[in-house]
C-alpha atoms as a PDB file:
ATOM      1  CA  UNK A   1      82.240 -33.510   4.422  1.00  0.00           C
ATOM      2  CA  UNK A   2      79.521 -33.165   6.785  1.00  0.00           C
ATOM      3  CA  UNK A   3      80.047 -33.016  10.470  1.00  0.00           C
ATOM      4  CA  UNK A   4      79.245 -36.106  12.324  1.00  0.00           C
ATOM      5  CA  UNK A   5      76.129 -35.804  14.612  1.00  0.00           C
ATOM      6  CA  UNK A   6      77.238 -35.132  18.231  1.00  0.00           C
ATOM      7  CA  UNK A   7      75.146 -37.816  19.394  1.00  0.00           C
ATOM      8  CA  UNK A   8      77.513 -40.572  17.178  1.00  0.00           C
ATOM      9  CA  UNK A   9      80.720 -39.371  18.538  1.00  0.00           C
ATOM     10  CA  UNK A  10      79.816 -39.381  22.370  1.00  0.00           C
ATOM     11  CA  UNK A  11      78.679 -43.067  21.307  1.00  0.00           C
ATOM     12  CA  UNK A  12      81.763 -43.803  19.417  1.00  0.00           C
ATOM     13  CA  UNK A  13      84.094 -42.619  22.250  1.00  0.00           C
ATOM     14  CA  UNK A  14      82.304 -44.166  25.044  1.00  0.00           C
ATOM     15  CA  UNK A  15      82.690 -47.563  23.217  1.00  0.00           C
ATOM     16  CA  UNK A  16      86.068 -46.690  22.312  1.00  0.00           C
ATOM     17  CA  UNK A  17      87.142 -45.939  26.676  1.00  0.00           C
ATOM     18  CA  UNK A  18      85.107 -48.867  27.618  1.00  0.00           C
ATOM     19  CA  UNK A  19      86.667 -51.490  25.171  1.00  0.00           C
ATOM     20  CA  UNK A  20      90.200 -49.725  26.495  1.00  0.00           C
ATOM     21  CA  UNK A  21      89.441 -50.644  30.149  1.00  0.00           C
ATOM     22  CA  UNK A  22      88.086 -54.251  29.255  1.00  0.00           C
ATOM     23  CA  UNK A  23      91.472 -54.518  27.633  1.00  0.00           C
ATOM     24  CA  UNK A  24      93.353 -53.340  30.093  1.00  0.00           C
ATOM     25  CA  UNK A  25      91.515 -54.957  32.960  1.00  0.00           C
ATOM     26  CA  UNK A  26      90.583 -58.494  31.252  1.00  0.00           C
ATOM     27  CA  UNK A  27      92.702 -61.515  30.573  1.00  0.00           C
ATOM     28  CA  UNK A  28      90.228 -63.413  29.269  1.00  0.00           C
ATOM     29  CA  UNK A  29      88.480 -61.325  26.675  1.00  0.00           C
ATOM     30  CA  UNK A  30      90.302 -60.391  23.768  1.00  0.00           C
ATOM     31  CA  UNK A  31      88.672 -56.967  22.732  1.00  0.00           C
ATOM     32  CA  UNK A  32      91.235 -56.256  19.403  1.00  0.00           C
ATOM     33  CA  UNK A  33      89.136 -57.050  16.979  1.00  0.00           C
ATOM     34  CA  UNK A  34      85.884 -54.958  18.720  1.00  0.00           C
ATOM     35  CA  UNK A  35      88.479 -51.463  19.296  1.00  0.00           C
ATOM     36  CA  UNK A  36      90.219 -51.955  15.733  1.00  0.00           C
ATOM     37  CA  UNK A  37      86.402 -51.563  14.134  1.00  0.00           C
ATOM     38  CA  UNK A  38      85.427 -48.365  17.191  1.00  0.00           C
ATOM     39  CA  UNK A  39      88.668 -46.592  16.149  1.00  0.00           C
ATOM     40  CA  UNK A  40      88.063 -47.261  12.723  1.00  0.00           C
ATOM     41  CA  UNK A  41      84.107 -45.292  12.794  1.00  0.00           C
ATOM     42  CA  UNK A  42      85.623 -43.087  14.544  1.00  0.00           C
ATOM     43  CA  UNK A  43      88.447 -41.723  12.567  1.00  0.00           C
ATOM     44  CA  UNK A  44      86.022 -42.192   9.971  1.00  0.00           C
ATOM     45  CA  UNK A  45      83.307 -40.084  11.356  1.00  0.00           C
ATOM     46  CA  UNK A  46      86.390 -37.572  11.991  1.00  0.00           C
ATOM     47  CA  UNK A  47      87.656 -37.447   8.759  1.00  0.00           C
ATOM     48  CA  UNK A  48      91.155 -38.449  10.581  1.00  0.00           C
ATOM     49  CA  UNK A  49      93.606 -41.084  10.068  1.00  0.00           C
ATOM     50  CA  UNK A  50      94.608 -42.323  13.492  1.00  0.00           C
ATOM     51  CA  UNK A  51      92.904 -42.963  16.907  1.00  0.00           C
ATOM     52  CA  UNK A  52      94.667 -39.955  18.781  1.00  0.00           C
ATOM     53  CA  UNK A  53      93.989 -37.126  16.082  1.00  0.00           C
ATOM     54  CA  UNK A  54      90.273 -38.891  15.878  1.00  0.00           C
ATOM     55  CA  UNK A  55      90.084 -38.344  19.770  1.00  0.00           C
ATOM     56  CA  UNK A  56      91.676 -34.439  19.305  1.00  0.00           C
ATOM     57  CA  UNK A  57      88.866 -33.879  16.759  1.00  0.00           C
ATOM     58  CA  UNK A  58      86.146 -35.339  17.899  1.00  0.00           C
ATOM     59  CA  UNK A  59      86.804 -33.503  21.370  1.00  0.00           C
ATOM     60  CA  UNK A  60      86.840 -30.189  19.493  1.00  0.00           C
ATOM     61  CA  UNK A  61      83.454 -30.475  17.287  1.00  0.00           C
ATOM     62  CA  UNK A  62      81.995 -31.419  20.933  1.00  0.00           C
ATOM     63  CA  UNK A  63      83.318 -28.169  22.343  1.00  0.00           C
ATOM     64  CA  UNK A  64      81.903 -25.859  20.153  1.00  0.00           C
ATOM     65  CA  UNK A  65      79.445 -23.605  21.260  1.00  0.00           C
ATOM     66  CA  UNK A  66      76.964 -24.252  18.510  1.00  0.00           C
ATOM     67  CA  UNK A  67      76.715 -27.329  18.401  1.00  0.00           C
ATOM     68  CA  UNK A  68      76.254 -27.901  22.521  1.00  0.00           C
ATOM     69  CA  UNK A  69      73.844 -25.377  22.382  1.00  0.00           C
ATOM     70  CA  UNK A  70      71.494 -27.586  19.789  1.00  0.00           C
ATOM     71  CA  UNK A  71      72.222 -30.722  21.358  1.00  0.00           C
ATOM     72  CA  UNK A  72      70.437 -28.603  24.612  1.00  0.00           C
ATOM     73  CA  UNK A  73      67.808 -27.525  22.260  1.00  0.00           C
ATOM     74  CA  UNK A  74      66.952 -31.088  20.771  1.00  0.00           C
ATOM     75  CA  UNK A  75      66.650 -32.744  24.481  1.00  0.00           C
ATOM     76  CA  UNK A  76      65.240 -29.735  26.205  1.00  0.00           C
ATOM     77  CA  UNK A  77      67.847 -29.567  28.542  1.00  0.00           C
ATOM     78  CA  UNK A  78      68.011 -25.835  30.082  1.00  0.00           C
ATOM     79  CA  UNK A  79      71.360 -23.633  29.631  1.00  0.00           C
END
């Protein structure tokens, strides 16, 4: 299986922390439904089966040196 785009998992975790704090900080809004659907992308896009080994691996495929070096490359950002 293909490695997800670096781009999607930034996207997929920063939904994933956001809809955490919204949970944890609001009475009101009832944000199950929205982080069941996040963790289930992600752990799809990580080839992983539950929310903290989806985190573990989608932390590692950021960190390697390859791929942060064409994510530089795409956006012109200088090393």
């Amino acid at each position: 299986m293909p490695e997800p785009r670096a781009k999607t998992l930034r996207v997929l975790l920063a939904r994933y922390a956001e809809a955490r704090i919204t949970q944890a900080h609001s009475r009101a809004r009832d944000v199950s439904g929205e982080i069941d659907a996040i963790v289930q992308a992600l752990c799809a896009a990580t080839s992983t089966t539950c929310v903290q080994d989806a985190i573990v691996a989608a932390d590692l495929i950021l960190s390697q040196p390859e791929r942060a070096a064409a994510g530089k490359q795409r956006t012109g950002i200088a090393a």
